[in-house]
Protein backbone atom coordinates (compact mmCIF):
# COMPACT_ATOMS: atom_id res chain seq x y z
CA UNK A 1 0.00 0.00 0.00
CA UNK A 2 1.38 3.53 -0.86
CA UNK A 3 1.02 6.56 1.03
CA UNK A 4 -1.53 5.99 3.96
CA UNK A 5 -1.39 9.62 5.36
CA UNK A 6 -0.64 8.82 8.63
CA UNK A 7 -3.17 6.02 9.20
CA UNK A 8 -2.68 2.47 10.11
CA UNK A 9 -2.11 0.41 6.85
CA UNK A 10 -5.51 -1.21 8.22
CA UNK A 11 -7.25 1.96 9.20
CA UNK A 12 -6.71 3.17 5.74
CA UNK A 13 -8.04 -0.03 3.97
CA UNK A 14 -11.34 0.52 5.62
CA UNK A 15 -11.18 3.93 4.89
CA UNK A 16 -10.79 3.11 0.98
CA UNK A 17 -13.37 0.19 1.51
CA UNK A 18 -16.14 2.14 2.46
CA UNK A 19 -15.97 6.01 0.93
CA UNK A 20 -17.26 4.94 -2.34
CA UNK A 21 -20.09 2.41 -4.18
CA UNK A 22 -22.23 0.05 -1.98
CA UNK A 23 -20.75 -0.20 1.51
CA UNK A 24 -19.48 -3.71 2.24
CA UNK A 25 -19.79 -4.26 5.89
CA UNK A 26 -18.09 -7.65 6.20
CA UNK A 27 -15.25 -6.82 4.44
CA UNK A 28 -14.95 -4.08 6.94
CA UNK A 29 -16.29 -6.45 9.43
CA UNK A 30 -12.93 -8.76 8.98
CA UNK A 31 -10.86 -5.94 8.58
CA UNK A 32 -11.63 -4.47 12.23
CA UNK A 33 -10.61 -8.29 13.21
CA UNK A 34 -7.16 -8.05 11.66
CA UNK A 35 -6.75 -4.34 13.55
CA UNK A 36 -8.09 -1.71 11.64
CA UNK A 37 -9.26 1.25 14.26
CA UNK A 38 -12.45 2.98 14.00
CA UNK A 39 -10.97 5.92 16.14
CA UNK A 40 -8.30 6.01 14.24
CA UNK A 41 -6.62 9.53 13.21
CA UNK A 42 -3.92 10.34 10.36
CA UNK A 43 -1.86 13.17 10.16
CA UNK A 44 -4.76 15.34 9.65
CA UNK A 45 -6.05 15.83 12.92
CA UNK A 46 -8.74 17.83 12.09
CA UNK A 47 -10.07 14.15 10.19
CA UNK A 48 -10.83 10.62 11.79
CA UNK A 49 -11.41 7.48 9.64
CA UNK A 50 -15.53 7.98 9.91
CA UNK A 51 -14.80 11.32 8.72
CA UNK A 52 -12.71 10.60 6.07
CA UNK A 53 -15.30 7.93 4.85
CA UNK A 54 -17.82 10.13 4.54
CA UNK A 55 -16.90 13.12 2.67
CA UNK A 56 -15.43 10.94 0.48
CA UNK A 57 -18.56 9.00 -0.10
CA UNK A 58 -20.41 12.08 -0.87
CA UNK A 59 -17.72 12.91 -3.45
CA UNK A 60 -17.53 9.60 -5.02
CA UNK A 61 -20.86 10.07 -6.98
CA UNK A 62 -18.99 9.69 -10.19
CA UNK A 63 -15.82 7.84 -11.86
CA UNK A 64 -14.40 11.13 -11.85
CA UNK A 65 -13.59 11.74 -8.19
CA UNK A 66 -13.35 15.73 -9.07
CA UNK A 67 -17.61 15.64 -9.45
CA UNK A 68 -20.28 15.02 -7.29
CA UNK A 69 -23.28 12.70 -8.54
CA UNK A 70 -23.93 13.32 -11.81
CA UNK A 71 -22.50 16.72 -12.76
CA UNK A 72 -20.93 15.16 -15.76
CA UNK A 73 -24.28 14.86 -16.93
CA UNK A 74 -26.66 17.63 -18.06
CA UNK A 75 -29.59 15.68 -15.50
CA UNK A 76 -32.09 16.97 -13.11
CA UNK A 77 -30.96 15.55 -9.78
CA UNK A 78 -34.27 13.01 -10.17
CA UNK A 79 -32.68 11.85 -12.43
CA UNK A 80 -29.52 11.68 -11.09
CA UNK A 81 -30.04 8.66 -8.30
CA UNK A 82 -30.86 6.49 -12.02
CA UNK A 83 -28.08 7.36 -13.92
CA UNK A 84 -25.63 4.83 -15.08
CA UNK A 85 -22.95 7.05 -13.64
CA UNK A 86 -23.49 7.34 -10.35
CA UNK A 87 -21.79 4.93 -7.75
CA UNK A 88 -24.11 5.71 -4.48
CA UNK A 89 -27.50 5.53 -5.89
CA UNK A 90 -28.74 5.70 -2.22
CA UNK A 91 -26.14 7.79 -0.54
CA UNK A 92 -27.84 9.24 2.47
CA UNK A 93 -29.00 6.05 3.48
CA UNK A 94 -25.97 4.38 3.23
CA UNK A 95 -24.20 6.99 5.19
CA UNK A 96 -26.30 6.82 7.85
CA UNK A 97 -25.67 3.14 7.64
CA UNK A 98 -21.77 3.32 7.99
CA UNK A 99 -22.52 5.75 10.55
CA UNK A 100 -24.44 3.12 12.65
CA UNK A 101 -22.15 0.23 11.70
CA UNK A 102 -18.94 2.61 13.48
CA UNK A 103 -21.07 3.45 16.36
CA UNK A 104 -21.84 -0.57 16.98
CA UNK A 105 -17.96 -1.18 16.73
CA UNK A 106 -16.69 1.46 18.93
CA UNK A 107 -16.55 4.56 17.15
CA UNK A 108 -16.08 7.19 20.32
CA UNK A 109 -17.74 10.36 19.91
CA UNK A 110 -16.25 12.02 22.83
CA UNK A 111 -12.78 11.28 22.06
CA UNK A 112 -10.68 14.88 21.61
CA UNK A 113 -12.79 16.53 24.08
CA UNK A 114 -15.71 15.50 21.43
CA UNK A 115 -13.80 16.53 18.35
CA UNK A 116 -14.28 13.29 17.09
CA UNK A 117 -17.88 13.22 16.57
CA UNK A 118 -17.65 16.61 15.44
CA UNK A 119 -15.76 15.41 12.37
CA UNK A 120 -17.58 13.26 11.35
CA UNK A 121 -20.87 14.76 11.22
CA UNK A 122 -19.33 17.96 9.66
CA UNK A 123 -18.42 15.39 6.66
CA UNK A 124 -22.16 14.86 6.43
CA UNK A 125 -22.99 18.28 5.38
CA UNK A 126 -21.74 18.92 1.46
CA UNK A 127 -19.87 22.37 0.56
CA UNK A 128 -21.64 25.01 -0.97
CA UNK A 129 -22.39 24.89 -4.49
CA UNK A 130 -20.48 27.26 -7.19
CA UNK A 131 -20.67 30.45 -6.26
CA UNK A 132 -21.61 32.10 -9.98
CA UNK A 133 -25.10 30.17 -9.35
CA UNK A 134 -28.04 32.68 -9.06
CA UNK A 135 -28.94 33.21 -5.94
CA UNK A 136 -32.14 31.16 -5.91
CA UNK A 137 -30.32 28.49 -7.52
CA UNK A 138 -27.08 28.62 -5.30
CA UNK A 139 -30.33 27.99 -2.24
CA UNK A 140 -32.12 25.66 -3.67
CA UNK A 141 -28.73 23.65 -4.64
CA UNK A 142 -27.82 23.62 -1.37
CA UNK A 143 -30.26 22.94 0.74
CA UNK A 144 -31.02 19.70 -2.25
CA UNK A 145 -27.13 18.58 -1.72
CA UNK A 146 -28.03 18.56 2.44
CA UNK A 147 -31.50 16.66 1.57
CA UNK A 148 -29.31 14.22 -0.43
CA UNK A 149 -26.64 13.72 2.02
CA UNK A 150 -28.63 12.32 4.55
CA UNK A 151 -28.66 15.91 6.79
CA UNK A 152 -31.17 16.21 9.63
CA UNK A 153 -32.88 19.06 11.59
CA UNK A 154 -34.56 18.45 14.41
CA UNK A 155 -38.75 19.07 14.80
CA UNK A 156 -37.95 21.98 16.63
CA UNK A 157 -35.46 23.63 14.17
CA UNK A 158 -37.78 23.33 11.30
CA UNK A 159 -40.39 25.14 13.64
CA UNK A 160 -37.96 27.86 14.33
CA UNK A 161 -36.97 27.95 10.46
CA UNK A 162 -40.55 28.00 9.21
CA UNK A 163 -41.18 31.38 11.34
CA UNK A 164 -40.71 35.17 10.46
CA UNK A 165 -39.11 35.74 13.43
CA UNK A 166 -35.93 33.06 12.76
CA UNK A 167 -35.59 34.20 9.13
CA UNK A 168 -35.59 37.89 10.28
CA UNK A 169 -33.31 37.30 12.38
CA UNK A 170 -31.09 34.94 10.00
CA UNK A 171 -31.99 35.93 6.55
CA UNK A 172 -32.68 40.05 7.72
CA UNK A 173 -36.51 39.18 6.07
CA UNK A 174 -39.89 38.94 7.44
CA UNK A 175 -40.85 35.96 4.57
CA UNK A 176 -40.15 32.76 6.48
CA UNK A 177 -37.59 30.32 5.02
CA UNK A 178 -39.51 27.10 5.21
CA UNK A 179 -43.32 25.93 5.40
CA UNK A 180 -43.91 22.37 6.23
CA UNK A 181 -45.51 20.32 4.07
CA UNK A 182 -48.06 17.62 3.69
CA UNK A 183 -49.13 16.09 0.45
CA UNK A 184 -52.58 16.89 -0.92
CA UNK A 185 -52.95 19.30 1.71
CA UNK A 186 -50.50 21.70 1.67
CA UNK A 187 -50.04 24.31 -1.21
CA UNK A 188 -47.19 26.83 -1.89
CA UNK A 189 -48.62 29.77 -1.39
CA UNK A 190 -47.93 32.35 1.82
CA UNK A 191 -50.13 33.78 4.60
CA UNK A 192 -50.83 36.31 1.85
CA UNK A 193 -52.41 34.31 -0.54
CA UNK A 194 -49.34 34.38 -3.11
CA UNK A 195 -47.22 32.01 -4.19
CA UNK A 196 -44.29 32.10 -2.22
CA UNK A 197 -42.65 28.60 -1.69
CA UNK A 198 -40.96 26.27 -4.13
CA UNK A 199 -43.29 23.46 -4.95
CA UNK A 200 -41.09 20.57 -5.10
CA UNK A 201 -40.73 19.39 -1.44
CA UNK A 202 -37.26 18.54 0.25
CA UNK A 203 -37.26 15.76 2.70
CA UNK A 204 -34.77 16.17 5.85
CA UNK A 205 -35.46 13.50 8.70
CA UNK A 206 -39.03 12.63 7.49
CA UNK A 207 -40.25 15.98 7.64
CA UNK A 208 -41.26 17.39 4.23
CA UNK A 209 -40.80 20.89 3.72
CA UNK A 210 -41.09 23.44 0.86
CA UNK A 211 -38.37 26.24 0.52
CA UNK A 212 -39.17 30.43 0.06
CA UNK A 213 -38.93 31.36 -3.47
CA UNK A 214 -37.72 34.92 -1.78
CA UNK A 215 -34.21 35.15 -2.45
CA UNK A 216 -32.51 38.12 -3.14
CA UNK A 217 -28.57 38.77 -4.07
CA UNK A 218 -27.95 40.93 -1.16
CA UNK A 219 -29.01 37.39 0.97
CA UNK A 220 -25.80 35.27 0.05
CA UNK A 221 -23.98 36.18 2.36
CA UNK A 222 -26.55 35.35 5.36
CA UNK A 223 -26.90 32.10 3.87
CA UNK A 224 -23.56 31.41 3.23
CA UNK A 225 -22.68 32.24 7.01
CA UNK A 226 -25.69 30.38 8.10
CA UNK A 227 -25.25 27.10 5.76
CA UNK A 228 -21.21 27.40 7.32
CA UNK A 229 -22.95 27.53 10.99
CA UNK A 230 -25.01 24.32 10.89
């Protein structure tokens, strides 16, 4: 094996064995037997072997590990989870999964003063799309990259995001960020009787929710610092 970065020759074998395609759980299984560490760290220390595993599973969408999913194709991201190019099909799932499977074989998340856990649940949220994106489409990018990469807010945080008050206080406008959603029931329109909300739902820890259609340039920045905070 070449360069290992400063892992175990082990540690980095599991590392390669489950950031990309189908995660194979007994061949990660058998290599925790022969001494691969799950709290592992490499000369990164800001990076852990869960860590490493999943931002390179979100990244390894494609043959060509310099795209996510299926930007070599010109697909709608419904689309994308079909195409004959893409290697996770289900990737939120199946992060969640490896997530779960580390947990189960001793994956500390208070190690570092509970660094550890930080790391890798920081992997779980993607970067921000390209910049030169419109604004609406740099939001609605985003927040469809977290929806894909298995990201959760709580009950509670949806609540606070589907108010006035949080986006005022976030966003610097009275038009709330969020409305939650239920099919057949709920349409996209606001309080006002206009339509005001994106009609295509996104999905984050079963809660379906539709996203303002009030974006402005001058915004950006509040999301950018906001999308950075979470």
């Amino acid at each position: 094996m070449g360069n290992t970065y400063g892992y175990k020759p082990l540690s980095y074998e599991l590392i390669t064995l489950l950031r990309s395609g189908a995660p194979d759980f007994a061949a990660a299984e058998d290599l925790i037997q022969r001494g691969a560490d799950v709290n592992d760290q490499g000369d990164d220390k800001g990076e852990n072997v869960l860590s490493e595993i999943l931002m390179g599973y979100w990244q390894s969408g494609t043959d060509d590990m310099a795209q996510e999913e299926c930007w070599n194709c010109e697909s709608s991201r419904n689309e994308c989870a079909a195409c004959e190019h893409n290697l996770n099909p289900n990737a939120g799932e199946s992060m969640i999964r490896v997530i779960r499977f580390f947990l189960d074989h001793g994956f500390d998340m208070n190690r570092n003063e509970g660094r550890h856990g930080a790391q890798a649940l920081n992997s779980l949220k993607p970067d921000l799309p390209d910049s030169s994106l419109k604004i609406g489409t740099f939001v609605y990018t985003a927040m469809r990259n977290l929806e894909a990469a298995g990201f959760s807010f709580t009950d509670d945080e949806i609540d606070q995001m589907c108010s006035s008050e949080w986006s005022k206080k976030i966003f610097h406008t009275n038009k709330p960020f969020m409305k939650r959603y239920t099919p057949g029931q709920t349409d996209n329109k606001g309080t006002d009787g206009y339509v005001r909300f994106k009609s295509e739902p996104y999905i984050f820890n079963g809660n379906q929710v539709l996203i303002s259609k009030e974006r402005f340039e001058s915004q950006r920045k509040y999301f950018t610092e906001w999308y950075n905070s979470i």
